[in-house]
PDB file of N, CA and C in Angstrom:
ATOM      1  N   UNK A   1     -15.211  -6.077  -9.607  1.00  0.00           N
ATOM      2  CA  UNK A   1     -13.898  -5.615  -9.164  1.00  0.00           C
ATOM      3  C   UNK A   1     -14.102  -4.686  -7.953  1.00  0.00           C
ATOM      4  N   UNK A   2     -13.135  -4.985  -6.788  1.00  0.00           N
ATOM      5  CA  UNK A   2     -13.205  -3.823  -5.760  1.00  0.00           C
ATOM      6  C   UNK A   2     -13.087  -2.463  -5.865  1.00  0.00           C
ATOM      7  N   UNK A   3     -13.768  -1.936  -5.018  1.00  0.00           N
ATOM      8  CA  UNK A   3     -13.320  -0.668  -5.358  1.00  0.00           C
ATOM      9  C   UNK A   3     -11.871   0.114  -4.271  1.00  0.00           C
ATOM     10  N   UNK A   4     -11.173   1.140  -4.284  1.00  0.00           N
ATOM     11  CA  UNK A   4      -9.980   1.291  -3.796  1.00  0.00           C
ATOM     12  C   UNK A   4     -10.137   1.292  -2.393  1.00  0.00           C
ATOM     13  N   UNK A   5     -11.678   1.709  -1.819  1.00  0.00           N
ATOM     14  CA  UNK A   5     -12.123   1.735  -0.540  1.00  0.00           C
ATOM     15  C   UNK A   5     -12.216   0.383   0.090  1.00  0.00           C
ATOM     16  N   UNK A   6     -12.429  -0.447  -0.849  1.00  0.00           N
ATOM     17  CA  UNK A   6     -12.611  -1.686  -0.103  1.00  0.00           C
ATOM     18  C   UNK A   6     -11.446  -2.553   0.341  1.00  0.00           C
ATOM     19  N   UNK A   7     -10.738  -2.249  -0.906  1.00  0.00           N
ATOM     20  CA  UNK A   7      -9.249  -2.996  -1.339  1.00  0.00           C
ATOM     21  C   UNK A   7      -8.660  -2.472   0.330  1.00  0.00           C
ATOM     22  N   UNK A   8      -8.822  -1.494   0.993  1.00  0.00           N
ATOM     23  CA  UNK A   8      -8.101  -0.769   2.044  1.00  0.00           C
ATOM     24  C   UNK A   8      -9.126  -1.411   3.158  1.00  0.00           C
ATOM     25  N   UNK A   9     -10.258  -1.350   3.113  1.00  0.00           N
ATOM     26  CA  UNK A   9     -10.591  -2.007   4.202  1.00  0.00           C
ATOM     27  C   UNK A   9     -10.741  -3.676   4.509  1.00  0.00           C
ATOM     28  N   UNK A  10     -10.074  -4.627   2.908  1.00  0.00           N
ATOM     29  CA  UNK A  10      -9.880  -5.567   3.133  1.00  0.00           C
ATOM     30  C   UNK A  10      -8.371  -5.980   3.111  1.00  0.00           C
ATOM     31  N   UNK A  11      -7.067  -4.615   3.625  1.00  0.00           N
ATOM     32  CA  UNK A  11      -5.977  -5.309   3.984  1.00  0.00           C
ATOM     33  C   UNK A  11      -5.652  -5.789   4.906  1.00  0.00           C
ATOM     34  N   UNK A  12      -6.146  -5.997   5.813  1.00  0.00           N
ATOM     35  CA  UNK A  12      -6.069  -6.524   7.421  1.00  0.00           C
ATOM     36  C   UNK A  12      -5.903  -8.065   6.488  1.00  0.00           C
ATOM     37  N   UNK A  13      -7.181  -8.439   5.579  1.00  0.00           N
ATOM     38  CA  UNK A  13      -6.889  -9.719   5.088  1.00  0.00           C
ATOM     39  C   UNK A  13      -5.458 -10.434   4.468  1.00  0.00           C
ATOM     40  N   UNK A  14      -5.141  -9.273   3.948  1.00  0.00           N
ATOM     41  CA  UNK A  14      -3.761  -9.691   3.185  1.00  0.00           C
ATOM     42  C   UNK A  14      -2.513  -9.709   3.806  1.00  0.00           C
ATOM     43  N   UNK A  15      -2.904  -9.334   4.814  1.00  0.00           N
ATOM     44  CA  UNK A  15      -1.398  -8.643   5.793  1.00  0.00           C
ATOM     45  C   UNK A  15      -0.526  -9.803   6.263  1.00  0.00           C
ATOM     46  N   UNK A  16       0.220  -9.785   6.027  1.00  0.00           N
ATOM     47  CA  UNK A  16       1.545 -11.129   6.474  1.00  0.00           C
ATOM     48  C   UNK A  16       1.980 -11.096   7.483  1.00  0.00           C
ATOM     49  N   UNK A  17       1.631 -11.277   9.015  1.00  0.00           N
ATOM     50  CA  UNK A  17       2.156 -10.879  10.142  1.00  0.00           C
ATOM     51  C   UNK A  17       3.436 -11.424  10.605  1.00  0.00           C
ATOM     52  N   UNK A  18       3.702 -12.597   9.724  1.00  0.00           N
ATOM     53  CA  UNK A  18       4.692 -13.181   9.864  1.00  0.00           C
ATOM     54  C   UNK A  18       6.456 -12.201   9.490  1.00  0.00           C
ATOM     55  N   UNK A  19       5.636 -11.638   8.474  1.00  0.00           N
ATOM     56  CA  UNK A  19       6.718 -10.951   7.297  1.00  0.00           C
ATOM     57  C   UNK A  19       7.269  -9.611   7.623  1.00  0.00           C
ATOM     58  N   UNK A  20       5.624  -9.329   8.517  1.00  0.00           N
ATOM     59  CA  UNK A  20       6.101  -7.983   9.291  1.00  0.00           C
ATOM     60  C   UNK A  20       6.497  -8.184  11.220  1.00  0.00           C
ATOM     61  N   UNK A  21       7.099  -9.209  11.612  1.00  0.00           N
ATOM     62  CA  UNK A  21       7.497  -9.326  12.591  1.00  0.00           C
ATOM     63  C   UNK A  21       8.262  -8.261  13.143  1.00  0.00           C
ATOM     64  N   UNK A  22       7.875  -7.466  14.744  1.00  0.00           N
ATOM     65  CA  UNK A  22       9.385  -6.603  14.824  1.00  0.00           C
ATOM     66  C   UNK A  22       9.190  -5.129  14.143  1.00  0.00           C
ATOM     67  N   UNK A  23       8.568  -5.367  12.972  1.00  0.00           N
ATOM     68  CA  UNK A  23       8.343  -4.261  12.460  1.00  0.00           C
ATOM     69  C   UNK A  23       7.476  -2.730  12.973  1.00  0.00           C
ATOM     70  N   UNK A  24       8.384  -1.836  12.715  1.00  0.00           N
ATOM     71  CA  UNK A  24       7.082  -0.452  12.891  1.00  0.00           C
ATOM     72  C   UNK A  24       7.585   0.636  12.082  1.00  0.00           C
ATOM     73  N   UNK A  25       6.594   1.129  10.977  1.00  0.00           N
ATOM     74  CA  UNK A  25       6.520   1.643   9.828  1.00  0.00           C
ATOM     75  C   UNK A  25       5.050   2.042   9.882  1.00  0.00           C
ATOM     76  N   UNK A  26       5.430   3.059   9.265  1.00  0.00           N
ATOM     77  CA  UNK A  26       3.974   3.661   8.831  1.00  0.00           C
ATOM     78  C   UNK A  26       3.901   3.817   6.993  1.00  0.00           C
ATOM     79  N   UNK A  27       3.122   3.280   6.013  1.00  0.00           N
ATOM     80  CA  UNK A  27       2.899   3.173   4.394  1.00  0.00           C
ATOM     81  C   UNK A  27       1.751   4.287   4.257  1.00  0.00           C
ATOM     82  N   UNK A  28       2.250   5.194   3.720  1.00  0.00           N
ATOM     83  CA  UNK A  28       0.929   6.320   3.555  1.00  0.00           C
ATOM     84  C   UNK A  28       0.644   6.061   2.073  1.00  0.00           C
ATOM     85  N   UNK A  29      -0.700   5.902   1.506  1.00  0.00           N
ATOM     86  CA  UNK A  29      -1.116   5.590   0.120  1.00  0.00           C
ATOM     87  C   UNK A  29      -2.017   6.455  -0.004  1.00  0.00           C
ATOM     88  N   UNK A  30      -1.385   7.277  -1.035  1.00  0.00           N
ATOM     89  CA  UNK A  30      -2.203   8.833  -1.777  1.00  0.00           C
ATOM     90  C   UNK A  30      -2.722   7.971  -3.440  1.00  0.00           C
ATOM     91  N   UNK A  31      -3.885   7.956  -3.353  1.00  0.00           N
ATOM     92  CA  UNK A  31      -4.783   6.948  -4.447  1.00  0.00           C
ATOM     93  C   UNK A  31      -5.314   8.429  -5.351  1.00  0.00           C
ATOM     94  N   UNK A  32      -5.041   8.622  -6.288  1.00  0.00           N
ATOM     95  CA  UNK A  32      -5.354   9.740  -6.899  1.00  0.00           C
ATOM     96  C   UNK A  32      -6.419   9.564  -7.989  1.00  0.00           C
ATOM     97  N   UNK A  33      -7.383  10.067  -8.465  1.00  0.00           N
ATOM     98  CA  UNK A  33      -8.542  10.205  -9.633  1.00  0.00           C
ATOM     99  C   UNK A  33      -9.894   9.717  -8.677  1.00  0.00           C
ATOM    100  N   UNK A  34     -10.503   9.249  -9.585  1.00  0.00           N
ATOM    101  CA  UNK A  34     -11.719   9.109  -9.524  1.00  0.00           C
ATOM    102  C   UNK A  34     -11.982   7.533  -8.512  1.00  0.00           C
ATOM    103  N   UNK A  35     -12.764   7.942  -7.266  1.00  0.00           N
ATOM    104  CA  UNK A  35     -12.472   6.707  -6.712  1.00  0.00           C
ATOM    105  C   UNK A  35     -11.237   6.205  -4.826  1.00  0.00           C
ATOM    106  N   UNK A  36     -10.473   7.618  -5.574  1.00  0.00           N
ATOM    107  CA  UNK A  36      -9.191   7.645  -4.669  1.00  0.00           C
ATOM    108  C   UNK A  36      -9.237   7.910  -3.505  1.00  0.00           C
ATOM    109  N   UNK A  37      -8.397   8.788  -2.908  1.00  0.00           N
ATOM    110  CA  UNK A  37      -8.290   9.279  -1.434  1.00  0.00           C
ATOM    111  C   UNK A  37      -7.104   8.271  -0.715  1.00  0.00           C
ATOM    112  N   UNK A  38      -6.865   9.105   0.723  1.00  0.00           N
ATOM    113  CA  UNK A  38      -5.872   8.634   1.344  1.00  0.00           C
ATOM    114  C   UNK A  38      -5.925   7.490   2.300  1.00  0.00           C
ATOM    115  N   UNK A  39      -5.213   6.976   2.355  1.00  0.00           N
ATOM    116  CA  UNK A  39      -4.832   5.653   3.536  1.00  0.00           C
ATOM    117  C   UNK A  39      -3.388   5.466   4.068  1.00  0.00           C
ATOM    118  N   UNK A  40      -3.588   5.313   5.195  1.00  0.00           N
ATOM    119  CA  UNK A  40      -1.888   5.081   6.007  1.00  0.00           C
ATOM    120  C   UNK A  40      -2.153   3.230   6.518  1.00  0.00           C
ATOM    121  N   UNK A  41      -1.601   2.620   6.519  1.00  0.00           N
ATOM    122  CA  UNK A  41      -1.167   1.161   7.220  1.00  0.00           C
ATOM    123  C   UNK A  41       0.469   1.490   8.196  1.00  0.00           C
ATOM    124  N   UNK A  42      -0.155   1.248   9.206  1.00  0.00           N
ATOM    125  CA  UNK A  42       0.301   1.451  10.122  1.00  0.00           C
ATOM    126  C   UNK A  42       0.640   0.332  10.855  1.00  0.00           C
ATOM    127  N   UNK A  43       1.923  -0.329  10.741  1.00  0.00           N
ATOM    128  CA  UNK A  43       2.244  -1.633  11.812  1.00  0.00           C
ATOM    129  C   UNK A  43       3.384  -1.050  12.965  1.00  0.00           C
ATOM    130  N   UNK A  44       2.863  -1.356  14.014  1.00  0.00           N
ATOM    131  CA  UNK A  44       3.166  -1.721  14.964  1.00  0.00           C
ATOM    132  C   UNK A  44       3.784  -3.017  15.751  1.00  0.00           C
ATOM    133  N   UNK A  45       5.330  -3.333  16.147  1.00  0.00           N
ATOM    134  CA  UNK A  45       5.202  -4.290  16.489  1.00  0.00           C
ATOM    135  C   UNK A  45       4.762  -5.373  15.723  1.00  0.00           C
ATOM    136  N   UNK A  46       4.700  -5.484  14.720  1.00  0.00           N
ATOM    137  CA  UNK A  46       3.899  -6.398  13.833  1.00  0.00           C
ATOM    138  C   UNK A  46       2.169  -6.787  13.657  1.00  0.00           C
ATOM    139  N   UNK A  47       1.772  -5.892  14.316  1.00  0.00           N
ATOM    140  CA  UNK A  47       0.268  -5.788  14.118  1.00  0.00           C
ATOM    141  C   UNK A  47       0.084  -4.496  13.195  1.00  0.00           C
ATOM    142  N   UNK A  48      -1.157  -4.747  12.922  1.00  0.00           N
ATOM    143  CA  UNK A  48      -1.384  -3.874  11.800  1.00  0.00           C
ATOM    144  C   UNK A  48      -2.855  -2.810  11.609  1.00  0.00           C
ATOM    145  N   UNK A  49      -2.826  -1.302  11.668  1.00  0.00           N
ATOM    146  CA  UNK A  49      -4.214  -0.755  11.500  1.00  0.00           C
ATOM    147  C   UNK A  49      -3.801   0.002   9.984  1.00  0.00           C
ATOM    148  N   UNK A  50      -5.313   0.197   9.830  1.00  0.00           N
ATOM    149  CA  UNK A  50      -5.336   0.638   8.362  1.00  0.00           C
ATOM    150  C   UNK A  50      -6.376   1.895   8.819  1.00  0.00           C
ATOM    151  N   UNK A  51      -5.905   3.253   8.574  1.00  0.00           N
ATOM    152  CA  UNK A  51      -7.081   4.704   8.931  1.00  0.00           C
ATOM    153  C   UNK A  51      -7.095   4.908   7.454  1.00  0.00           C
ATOM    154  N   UNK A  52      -8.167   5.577   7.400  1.00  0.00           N
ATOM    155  CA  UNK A  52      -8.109   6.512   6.109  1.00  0.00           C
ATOM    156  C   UNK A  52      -7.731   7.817   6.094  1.00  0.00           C
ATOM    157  N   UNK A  53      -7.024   8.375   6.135  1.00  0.00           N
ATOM    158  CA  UNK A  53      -6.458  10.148   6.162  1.00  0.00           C
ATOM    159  C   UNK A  53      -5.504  10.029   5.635  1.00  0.00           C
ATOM    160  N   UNK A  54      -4.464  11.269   5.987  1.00  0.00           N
ATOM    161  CA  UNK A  54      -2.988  11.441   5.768  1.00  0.00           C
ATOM    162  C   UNK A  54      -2.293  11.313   7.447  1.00  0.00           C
ATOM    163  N   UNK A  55      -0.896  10.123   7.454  1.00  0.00           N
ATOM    164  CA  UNK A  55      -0.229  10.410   8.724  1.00  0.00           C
ATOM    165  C   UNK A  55       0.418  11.421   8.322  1.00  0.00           C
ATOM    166  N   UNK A  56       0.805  12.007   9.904  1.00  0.00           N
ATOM    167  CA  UNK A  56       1.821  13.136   9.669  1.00  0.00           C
ATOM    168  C   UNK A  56       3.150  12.755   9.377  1.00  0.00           C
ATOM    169  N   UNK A  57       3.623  12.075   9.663  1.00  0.00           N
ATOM    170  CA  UNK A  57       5.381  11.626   9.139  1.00  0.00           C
ATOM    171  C   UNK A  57       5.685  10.296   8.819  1.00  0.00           C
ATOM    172  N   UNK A  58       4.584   9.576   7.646  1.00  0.00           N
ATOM    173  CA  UNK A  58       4.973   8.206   6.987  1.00  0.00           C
ATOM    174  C   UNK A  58       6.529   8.315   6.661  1.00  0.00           C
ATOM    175  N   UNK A  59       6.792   6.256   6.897  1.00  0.00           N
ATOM    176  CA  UNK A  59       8.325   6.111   6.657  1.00  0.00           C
ATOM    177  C   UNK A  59       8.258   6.311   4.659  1.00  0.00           C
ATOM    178  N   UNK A  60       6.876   5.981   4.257  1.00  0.00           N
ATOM    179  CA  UNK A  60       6.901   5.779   2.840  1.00  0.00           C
ATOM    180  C   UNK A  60       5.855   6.120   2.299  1.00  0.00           C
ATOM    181  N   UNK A  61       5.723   6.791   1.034  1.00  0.00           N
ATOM    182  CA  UNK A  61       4.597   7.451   0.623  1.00  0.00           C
ATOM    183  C   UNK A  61       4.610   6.615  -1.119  1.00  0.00           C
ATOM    184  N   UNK A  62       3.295   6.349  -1.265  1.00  0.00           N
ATOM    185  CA  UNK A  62       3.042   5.562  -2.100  1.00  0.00           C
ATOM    186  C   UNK A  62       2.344   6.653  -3.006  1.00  0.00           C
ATOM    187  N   UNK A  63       1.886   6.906  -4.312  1.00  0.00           N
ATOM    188  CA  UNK A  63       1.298   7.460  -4.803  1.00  0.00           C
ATOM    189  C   UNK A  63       1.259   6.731  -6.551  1.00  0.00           C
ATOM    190  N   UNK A  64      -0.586   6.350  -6.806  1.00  0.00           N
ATOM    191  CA  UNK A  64      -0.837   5.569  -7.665  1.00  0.00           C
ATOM    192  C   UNK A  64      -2.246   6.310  -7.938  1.00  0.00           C
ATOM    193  N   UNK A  65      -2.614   5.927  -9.217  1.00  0.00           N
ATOM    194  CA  UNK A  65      -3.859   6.362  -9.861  1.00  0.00           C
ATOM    195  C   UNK A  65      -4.929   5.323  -9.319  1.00  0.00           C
ATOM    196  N   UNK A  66      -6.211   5.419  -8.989  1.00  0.00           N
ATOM    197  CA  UNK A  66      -7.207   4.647  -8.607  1.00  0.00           C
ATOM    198  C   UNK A  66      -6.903   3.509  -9.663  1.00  0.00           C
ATOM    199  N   UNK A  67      -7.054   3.148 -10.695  1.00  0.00           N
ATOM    200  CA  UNK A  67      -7.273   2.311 -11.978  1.00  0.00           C
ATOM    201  C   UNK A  67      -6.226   0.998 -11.936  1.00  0.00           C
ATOM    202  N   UNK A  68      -5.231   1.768 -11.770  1.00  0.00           N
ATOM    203  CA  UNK A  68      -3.751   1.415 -11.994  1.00  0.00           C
ATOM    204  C   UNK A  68      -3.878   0.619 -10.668  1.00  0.00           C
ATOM    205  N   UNK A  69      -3.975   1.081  -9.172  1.00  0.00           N
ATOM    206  CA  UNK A  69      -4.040   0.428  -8.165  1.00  0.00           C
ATOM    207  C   UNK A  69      -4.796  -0.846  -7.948  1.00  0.00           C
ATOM    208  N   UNK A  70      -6.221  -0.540  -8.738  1.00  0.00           N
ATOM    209  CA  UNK A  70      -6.960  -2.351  -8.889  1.00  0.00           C
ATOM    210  C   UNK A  70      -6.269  -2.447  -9.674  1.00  0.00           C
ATOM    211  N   UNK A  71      -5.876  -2.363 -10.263  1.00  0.00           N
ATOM    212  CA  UNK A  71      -4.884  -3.633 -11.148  1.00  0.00           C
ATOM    213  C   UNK A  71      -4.097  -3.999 -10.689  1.00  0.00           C
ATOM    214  N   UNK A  72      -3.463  -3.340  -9.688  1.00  0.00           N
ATOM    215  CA  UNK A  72      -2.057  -4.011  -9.426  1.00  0.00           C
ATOM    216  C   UNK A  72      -2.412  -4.874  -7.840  1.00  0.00           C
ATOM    217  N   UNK A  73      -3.544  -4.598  -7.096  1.00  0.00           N
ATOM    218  CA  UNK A  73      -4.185  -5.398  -5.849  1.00  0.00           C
ATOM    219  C   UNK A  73      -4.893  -6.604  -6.683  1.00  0.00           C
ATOM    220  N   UNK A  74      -5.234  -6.144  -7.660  1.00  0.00           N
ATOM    221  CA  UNK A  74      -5.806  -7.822  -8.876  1.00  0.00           C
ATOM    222  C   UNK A  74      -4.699  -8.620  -9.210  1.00  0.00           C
ATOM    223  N   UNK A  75      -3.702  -8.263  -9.375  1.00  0.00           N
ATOM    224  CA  UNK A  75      -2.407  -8.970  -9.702  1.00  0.00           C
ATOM    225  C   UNK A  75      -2.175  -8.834 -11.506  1.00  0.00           C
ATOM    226  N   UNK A  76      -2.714  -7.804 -12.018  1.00  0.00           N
ATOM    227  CA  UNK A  76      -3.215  -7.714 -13.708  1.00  0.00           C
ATOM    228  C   UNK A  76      -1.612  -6.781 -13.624  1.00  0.00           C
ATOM    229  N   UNK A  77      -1.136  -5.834 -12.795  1.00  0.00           N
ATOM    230  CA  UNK A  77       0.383  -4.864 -13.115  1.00  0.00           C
ATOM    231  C   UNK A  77       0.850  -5.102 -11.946  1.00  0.00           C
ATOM    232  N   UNK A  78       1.871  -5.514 -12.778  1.00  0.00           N
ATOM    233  CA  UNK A  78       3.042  -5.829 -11.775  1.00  0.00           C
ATOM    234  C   UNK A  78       3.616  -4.476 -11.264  1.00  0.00           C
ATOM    235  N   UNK A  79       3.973  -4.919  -9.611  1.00  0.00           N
ATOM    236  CA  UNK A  79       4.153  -3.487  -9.362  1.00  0.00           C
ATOM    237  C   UNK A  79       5.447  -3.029  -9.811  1.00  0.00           C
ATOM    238  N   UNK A  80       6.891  -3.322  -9.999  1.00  0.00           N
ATOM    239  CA  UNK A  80       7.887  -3.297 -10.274  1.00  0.00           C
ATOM    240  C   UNK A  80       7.764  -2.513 -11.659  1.00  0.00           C
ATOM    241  N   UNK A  81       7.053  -3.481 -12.301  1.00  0.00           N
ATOM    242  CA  UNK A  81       6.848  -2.558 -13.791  1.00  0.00           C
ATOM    243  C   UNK A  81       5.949  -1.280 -13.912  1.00  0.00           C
ATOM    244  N   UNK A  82       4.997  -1.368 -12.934  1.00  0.00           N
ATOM    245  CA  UNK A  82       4.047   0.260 -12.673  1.00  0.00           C
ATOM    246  C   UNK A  82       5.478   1.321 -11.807  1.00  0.00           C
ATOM    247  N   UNK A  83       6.346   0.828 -11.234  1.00  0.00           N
ATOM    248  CA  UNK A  83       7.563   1.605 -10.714  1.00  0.00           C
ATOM    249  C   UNK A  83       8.004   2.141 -11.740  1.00  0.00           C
ATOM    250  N   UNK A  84       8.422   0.984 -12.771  1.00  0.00           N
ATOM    251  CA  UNK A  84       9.379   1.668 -13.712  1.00  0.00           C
ATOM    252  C   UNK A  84       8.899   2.529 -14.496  1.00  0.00           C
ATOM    253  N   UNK A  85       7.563   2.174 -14.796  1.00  0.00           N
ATOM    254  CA  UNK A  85       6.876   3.127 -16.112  1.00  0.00           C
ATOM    255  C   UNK A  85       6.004   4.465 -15.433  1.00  0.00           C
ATOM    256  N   UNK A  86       6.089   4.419 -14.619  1.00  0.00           N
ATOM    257  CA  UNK A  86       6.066   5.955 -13.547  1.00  0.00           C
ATOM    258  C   UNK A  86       4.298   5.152 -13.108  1.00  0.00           C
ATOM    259  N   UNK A  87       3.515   4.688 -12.999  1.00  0.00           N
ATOM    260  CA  UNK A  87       2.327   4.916 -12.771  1.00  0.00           C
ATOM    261  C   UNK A  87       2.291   4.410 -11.167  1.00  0.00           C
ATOM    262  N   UNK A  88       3.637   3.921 -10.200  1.00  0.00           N
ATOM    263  CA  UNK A  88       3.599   4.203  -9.084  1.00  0.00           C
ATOM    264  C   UNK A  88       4.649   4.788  -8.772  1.00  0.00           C
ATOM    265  N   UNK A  89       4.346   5.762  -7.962  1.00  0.00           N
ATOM    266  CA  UNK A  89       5.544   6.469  -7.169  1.00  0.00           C
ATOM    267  C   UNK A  89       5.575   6.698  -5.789  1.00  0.00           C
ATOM    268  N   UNK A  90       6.808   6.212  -5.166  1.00  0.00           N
ATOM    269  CA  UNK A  90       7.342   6.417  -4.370  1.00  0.00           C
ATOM    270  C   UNK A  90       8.101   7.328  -3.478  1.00  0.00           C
ATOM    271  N   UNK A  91       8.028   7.583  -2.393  1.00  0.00           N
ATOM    272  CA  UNK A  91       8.651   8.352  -1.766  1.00  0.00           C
ATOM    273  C   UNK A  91       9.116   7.931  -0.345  1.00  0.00           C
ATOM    274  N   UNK A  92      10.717   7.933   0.099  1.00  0.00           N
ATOM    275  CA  UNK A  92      10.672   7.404   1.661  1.00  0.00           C
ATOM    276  C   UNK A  92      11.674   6.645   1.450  1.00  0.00           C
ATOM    277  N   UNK A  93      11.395   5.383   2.352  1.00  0.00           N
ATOM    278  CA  UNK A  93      12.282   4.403   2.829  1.00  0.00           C
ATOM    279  C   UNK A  93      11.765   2.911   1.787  1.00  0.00           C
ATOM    280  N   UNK A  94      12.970   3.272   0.502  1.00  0.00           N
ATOM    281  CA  UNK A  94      12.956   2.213  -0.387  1.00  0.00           C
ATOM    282  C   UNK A  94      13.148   0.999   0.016  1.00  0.00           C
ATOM    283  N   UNK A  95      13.465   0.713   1.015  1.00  0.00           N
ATOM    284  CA  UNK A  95      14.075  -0.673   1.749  1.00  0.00           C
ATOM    285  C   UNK A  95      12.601  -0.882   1.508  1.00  0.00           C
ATOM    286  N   UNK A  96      11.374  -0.656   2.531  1.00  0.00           N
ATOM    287  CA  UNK A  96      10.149  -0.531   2.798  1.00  0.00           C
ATOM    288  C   UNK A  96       8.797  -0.865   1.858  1.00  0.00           C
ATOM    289  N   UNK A  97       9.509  -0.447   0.426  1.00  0.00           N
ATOM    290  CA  UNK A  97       8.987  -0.496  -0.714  1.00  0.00           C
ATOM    291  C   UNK A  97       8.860  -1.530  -1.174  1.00  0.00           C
ATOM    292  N   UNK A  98      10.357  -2.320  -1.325  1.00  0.00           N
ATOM    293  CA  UNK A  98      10.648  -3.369  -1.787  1.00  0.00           C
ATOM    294  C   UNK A  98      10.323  -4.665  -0.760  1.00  0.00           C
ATOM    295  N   UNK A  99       9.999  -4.119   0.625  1.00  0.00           N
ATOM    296  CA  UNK A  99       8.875  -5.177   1.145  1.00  0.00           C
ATOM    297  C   UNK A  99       7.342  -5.573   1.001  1.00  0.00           C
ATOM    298  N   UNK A 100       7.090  -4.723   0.343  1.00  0.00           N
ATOM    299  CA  UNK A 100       5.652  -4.768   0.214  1.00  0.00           C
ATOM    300  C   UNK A 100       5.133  -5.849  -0.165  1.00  0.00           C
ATOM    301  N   UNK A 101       5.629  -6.663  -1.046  1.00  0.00           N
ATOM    302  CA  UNK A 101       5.132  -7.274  -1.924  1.00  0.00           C
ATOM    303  C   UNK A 101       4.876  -8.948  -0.862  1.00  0.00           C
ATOM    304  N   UNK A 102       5.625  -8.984   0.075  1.00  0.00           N
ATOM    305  CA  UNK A 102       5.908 -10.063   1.440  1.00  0.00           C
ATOM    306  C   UNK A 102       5.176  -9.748   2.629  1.00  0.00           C
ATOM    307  N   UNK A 103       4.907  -8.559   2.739  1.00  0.00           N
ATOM    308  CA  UNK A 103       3.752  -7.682   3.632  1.00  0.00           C
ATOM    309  C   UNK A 103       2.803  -8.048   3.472  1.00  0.00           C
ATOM    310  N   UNK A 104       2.151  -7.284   2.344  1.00  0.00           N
ATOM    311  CA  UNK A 104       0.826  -7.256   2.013  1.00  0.00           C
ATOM    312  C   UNK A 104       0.482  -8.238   0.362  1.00  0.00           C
ATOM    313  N   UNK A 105       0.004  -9.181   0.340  1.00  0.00           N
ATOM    314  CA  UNK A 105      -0.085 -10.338  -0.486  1.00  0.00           C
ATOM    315  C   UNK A 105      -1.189  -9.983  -1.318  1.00  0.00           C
ATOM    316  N   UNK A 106      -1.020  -9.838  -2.069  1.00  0.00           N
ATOM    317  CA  UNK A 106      -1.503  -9.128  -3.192  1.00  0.00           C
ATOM    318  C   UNK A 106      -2.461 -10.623  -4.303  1.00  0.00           C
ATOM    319  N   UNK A 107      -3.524 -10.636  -4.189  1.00  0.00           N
ATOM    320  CA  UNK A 107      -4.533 -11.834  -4.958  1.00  0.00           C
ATOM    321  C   UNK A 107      -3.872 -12.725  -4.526  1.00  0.00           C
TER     322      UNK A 107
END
């Protein structure tokens, strides 16, 4: 299984450029426990970089437990249901949120 570092340096792979046409948003992902740390995805125009830090003014802030996150980049938790049962949280531009899943293609 990947680890959360990799999962981030292999989203360029998953990225839907199609889906993010037009688009410019910044996704800041605060990965918390053992394993974790920060990442922003950053599209532009519909291209896409992935840094590891904190941006200063993401449209959306993601915040998930390392564990919980391979599972849900494995396709094992659905993210909708890690929403509801608190083990992802959100912050920002919900529109944004509810693209993700057409963005970034998940297994």
């Amino acid at each position: 299984m990947p680890t959360v570092k990799e999962l981030f340096q292999n989203m360029p792979a998953s990225f839907q450029k199609g889906a993010a046409a037009g688009m410019n948003a910044v996704f800041q992902f605060d990965i918390t426990g053992d394993g974790g740390g920060k990442w922003y995805a950053a599209i532009t125009n519909g291209d896409l970089s992935v840094v590891e830090g904190q941006h200063a003014s993401p449209n959306l802030t993601v915040t998930m437990a390392a564990p919980d996150y391979i599972e849900m980049a494995a396709g094992k938790l659905n993210g909708m249901m890690a929403f509801s049962t608190g083990k992802l949280k959100v912050k920002g531009d919900m529109l944004l949120a509810m693209k993700m899943p057409t963005i970034f293609k998940m297994t």
